[in-house]
Protein backbone atom coordinates (compact mmCIF):
# COMPACT_ATOMS: atom_id res chain seq x y z
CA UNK A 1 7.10 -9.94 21.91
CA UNK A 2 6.13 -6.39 20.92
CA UNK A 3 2.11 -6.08 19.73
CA UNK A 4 3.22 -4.13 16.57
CA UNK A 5 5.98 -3.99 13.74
CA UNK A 6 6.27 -1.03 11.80
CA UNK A 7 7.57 -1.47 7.74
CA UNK A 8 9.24 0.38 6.23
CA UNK A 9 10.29 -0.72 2.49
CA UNK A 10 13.18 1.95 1.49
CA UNK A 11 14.75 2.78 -2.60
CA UNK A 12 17.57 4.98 -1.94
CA UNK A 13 16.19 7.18 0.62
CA UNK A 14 18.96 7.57 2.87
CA UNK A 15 18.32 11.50 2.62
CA UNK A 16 14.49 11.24 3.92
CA UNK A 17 14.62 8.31 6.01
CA UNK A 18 15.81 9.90 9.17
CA UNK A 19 12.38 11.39 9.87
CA UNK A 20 10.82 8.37 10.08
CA UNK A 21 13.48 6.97 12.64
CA UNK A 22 13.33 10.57 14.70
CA UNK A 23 9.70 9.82 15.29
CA UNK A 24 9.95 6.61 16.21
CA UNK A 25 12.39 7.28 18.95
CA UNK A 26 10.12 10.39 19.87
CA UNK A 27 7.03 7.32 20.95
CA UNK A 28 5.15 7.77 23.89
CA UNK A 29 4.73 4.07 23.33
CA UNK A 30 8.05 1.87 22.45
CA UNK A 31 6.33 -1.49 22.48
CA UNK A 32 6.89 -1.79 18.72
CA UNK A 33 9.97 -3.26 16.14
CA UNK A 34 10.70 -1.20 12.88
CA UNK A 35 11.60 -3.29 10.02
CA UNK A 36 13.04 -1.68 6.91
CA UNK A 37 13.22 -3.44 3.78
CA UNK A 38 16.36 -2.13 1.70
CA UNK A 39 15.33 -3.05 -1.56
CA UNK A 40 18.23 -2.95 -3.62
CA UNK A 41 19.35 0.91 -2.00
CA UNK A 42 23.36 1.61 -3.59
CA UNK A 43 23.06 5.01 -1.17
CA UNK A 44 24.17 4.86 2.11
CA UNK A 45 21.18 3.09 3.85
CA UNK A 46 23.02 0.43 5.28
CA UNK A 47 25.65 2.83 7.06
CA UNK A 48 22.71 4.92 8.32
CA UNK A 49 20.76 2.25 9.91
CA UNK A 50 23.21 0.42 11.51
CA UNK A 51 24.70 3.81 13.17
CA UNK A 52 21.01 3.91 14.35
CA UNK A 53 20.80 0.16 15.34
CA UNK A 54 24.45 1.18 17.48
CA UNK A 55 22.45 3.88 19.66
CA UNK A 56 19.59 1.11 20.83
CA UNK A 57 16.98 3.79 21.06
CA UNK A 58 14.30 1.68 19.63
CA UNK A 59 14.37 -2.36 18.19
CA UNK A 60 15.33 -1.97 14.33
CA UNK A 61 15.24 -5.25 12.39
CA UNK A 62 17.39 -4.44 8.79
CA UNK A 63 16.74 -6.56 6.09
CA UNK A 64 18.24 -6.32 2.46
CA UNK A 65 17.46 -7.63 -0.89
CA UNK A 66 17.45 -7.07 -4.61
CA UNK A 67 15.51 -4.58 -5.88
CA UNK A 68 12.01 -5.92 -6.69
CA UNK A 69 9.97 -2.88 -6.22
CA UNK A 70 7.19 -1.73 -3.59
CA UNK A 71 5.33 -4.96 -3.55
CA UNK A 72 8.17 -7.42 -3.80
CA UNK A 73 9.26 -5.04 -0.50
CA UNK A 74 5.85 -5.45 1.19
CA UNK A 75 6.15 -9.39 0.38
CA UNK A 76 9.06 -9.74 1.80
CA UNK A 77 8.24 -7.87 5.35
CA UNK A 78 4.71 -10.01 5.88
CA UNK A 79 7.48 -13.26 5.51
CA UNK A 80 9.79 -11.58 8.20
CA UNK A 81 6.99 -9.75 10.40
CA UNK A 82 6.07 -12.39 13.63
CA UNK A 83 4.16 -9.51 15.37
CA UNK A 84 0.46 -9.17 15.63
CA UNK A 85 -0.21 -6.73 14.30
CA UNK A 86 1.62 -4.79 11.70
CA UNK A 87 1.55 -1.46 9.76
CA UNK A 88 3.50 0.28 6.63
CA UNK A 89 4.93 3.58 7.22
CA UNK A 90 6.79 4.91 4.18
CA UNK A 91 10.50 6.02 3.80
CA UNK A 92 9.44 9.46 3.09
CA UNK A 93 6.74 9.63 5.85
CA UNK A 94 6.38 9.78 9.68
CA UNK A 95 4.25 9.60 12.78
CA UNK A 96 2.89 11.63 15.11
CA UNK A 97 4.27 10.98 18.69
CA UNK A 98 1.81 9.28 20.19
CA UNK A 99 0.84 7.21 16.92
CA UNK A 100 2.31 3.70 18.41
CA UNK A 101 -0.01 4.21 21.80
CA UNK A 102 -3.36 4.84 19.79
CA UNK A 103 -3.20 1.77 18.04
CA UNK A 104 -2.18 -0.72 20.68
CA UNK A 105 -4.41 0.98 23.06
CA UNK A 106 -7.50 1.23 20.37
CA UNK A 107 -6.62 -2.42 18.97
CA UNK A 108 -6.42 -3.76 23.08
CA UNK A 109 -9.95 -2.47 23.84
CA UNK A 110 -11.91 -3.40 20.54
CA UNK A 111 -9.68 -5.47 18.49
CA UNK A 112 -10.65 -9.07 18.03
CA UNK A 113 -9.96 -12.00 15.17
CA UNK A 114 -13.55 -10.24 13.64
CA UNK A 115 -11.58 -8.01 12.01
CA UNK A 116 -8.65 -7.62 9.74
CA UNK A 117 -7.36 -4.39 11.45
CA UNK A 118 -8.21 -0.60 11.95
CA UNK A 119 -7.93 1.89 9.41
CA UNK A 120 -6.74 5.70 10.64
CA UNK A 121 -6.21 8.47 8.83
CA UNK A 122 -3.07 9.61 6.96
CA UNK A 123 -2.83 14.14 6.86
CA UNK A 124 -0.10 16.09 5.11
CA UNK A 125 3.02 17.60 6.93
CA UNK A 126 0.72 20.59 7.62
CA UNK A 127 -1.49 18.46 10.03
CA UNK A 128 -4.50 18.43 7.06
CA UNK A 129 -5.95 15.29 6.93
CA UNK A 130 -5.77 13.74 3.32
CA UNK A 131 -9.51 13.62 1.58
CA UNK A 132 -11.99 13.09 4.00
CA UNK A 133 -12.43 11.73 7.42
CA UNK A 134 -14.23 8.20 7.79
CA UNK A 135 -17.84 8.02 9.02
CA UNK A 136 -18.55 8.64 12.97
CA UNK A 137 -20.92 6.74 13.68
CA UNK A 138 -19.55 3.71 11.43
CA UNK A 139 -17.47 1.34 13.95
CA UNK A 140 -16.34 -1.15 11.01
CA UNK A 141 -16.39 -1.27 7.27
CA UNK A 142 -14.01 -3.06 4.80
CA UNK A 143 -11.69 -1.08 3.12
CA UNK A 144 -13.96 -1.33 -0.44
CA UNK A 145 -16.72 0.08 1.45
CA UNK A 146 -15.22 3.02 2.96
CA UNK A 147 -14.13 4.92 -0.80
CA UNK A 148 -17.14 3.04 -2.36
CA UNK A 149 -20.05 2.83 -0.24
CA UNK A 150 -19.19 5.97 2.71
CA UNK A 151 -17.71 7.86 -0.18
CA UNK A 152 -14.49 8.91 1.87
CA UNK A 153 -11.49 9.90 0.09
CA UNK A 154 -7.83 10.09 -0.21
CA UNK A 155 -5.24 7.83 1.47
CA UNK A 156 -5.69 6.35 4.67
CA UNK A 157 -3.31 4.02 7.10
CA UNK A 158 -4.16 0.61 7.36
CA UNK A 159 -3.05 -1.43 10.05
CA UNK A 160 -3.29 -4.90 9.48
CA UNK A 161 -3.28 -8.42 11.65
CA UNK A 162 -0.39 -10.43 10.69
CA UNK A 163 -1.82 -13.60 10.19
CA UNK A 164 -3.68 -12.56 7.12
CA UNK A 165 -1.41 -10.00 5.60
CA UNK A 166 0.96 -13.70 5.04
CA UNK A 167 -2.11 -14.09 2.65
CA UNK A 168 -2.49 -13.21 -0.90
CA UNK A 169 1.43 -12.24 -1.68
CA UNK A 170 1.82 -9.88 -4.51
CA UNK A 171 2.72 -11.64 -7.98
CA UNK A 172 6.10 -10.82 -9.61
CA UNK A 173 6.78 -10.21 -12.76
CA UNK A 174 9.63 -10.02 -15.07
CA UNK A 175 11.30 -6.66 -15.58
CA UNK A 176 8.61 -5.00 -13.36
CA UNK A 177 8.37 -3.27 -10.11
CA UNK A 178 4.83 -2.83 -9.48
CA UNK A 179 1.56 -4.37 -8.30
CA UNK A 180 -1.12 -2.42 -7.34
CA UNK A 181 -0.89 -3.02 -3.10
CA UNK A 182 -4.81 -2.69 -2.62
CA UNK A 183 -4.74 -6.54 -4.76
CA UNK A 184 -3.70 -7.80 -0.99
CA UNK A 185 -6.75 -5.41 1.08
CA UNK A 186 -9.51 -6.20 -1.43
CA UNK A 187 -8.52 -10.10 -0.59
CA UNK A 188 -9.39 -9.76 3.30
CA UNK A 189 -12.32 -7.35 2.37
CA UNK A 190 -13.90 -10.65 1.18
CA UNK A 191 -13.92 -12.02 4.55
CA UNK A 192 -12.87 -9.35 7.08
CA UNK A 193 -14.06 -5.73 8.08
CA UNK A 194 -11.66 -3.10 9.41
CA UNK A 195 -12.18 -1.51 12.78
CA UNK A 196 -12.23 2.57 12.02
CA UNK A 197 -10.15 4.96 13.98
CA UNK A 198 -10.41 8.70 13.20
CA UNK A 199 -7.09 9.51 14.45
CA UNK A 200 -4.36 11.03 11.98
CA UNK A 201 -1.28 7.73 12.40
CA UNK A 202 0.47 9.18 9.62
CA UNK A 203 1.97 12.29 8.08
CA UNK A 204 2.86 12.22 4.51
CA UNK A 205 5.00 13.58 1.91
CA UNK A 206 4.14 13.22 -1.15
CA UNK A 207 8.16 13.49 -2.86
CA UNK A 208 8.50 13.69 -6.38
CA UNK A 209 10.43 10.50 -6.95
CA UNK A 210 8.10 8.78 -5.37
CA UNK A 211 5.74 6.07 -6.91
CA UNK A 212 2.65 8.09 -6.42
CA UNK A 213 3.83 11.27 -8.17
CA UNK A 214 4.64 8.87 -11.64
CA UNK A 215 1.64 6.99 -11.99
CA UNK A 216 1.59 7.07 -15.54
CA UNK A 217 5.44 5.98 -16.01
CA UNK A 218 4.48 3.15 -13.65
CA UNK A 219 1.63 1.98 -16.21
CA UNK A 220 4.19 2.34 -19.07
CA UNK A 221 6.56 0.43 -17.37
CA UNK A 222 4.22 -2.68 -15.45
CA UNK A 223 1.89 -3.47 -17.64
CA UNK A 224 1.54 -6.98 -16.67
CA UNK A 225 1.34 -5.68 -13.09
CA UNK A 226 -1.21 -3.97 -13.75
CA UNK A 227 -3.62 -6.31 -15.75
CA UNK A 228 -2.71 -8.83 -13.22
CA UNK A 229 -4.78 -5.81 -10.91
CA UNK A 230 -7.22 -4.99 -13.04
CA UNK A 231 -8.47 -8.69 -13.32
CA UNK A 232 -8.67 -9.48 -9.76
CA UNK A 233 -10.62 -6.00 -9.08
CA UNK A 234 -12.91 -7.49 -11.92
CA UNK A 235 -13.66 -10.39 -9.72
CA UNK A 236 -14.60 -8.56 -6.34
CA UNK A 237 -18.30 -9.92 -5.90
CA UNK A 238 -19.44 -6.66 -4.21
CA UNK A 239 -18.05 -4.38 -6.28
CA UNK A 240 -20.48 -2.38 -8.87
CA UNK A 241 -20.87 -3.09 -12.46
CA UNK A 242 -19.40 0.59 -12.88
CA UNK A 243 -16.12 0.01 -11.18
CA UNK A 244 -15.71 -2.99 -12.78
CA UNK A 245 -15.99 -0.99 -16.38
CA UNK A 246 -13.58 1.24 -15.28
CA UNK A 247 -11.18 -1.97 -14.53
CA UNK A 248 -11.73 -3.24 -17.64
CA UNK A 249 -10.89 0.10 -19.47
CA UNK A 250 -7.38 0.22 -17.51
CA UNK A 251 -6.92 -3.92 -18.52
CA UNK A 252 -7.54 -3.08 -21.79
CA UNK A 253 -4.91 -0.51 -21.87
CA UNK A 254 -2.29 -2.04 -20.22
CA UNK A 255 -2.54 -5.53 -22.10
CA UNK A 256 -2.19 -3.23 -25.23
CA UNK A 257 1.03 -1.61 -23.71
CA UNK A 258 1.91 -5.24 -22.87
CA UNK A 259 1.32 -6.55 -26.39
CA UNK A 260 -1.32 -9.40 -25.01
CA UNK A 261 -2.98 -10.19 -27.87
CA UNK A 262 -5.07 -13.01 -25.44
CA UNK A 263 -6.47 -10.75 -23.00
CA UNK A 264 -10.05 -11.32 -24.44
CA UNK A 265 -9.63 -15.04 -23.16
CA UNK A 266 -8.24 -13.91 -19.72
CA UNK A 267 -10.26 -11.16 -18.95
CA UNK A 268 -13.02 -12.35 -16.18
CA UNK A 269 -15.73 -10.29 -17.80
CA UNK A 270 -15.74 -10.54 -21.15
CA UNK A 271 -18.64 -8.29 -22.43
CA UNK A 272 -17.31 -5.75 -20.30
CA UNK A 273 -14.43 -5.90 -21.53
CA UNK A 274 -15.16 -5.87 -24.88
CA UNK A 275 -17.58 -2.39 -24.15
CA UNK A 276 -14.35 -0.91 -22.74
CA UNK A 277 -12.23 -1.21 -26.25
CA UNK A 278 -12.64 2.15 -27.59
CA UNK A 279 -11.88 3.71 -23.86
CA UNK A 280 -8.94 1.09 -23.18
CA UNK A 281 -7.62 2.22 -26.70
CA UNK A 282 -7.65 5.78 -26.19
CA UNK A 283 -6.31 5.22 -22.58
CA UNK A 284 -3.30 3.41 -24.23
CA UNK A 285 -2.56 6.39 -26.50
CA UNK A 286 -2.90 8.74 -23.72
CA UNK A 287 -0.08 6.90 -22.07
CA UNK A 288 1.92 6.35 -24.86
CA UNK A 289 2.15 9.81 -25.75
CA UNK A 290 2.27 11.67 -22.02
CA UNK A 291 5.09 9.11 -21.44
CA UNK A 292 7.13 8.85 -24.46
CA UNK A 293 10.52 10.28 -24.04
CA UNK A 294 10.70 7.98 -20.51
């Protein structure tokens, strides 16, 4: 059994996808499965990965399913993943050759069941590394930590241990395709820290029909999703009265988008909550308006 499986959840990328598969097969290390999660693709996915399957270059498990969006995806591939380790590279992104042989190699000398994983460093297509790097002389930190205490930013690759990613599955909800993925690594930052690796795993593309580039229209269109997020961020016991405001602001907006009319009850902080009315209102309008002929 291979030490690592490598996601991939996949919308109609057929056109992109093929750099992620070119640098798998270009691996210093093979010791690895790539799972893609078709979810719900009418291109020509399918066709593409099973000519790739046919050539046997690397081990490709294909699995297909209705769409549900990003997180139903990611739910799906911790069911399916039997690996111990496991890590999400996106349909638009790619590694860098020797990607596969830093993490086993890094996870074989200081990995352990006192941590969740490692956490690397994602950099655009130009080899810049996205935000900031994570703290040298910091071996482990949770996830939480690293943007909130270290004060690192931008996007980093999280490689997780299998066991506990079967944890915590994303909520689905009627009509929408999106819960926040970071509901899942706040979880395990409760009981686990990360092992850091300052080593770019990932290069990424930041497309513009991709989820990242249409935040807003994502907020419009999950609200439930969303709230669902914002509550559980409420409830992090290490995380500052400050960042909880700020969840509370985005509840408040997307139970008004919602039409929740209870989400005073159902909020887990209710004074804050209440103090983020006016901000949650005019956070709702913003949306309303920047996103009104979608």
């Amino acid at each position: 059994m291979p030490l690592l499986t490598i996601f991939t959840p996949t919308y109609n990328r057929a056109y992109c996808l093929h750099k992620c598969y070119e640098s798998l097969v270009r691996q210093t290390n093979k010791d690895f499965i790539w799972l893609i999660i078709d979810d719900g693709s009418t291109d020509n996915t399918k066709e593409l990965v099973e000519k790739w399957i046919s050539e046997n270059k690397i081990t490709i498990r294909y699995h297909y399913q209705n769409n549900q969006g990003m997180h139903g995806a990611h739910n799906t591939a911790y069911e399916l993943i039997d690996t111990e380790l496991n890590v999400c590279i996106d349909s638009d992104d790619y590694m860098p050759d020797d990607a596969v042989e830093k993490i086993i190699s890094f996870w074989k000398k200081y990995g352990s069941d006192k941590f969740s994983g490692i956490i690397g460093l994602d950099a655009y297509t130009n080899g810049q590394i996205i935000g900031s790097k994570l703290p040298v002389n910091v071996k482990s930190s949770t996830l939480f930590d690293i943007y909130h205490k270290y004060g690192v930013t931008g996007d980093k690759k999280l490689v997780y241990r299998t066991e506990l990613t079967k944890r915590y599955p994303y909520p689905l909800f009627e009509g929408e395709k999106y819960v926040g993925l970071a509901y899942k690594y706040y979880m395990l930052d409760k009981e686990y820290e990360m092992l850091l690796m300052n080593e770019i795993l990932c290069y990424v593309e930041y497309l513009p029909d991709g989820s990242s580039m249409n935040m807003l229209k994502q907020y419009r269109k999950n609200p439930k999703g969303f709230a669902f997020y914002r509550k559980e961020l409420m409830k992090l016991p290490f995380a500052s009265t400050f960042f909880k405001f700020r969840q509370a602001v985005h509840y408040v907006s997307s139970s008004f988008i919602s039409k929740n009319n209870k989400f005073l009850s159902e909020t887990p902080e209710k004074l804050l909550t209440l103090l983020a009315l006016p901000l949650g209102l005019l956070l709702y309008l913003f949306i309303m308006l920047k996103t009104k002929n979608t």
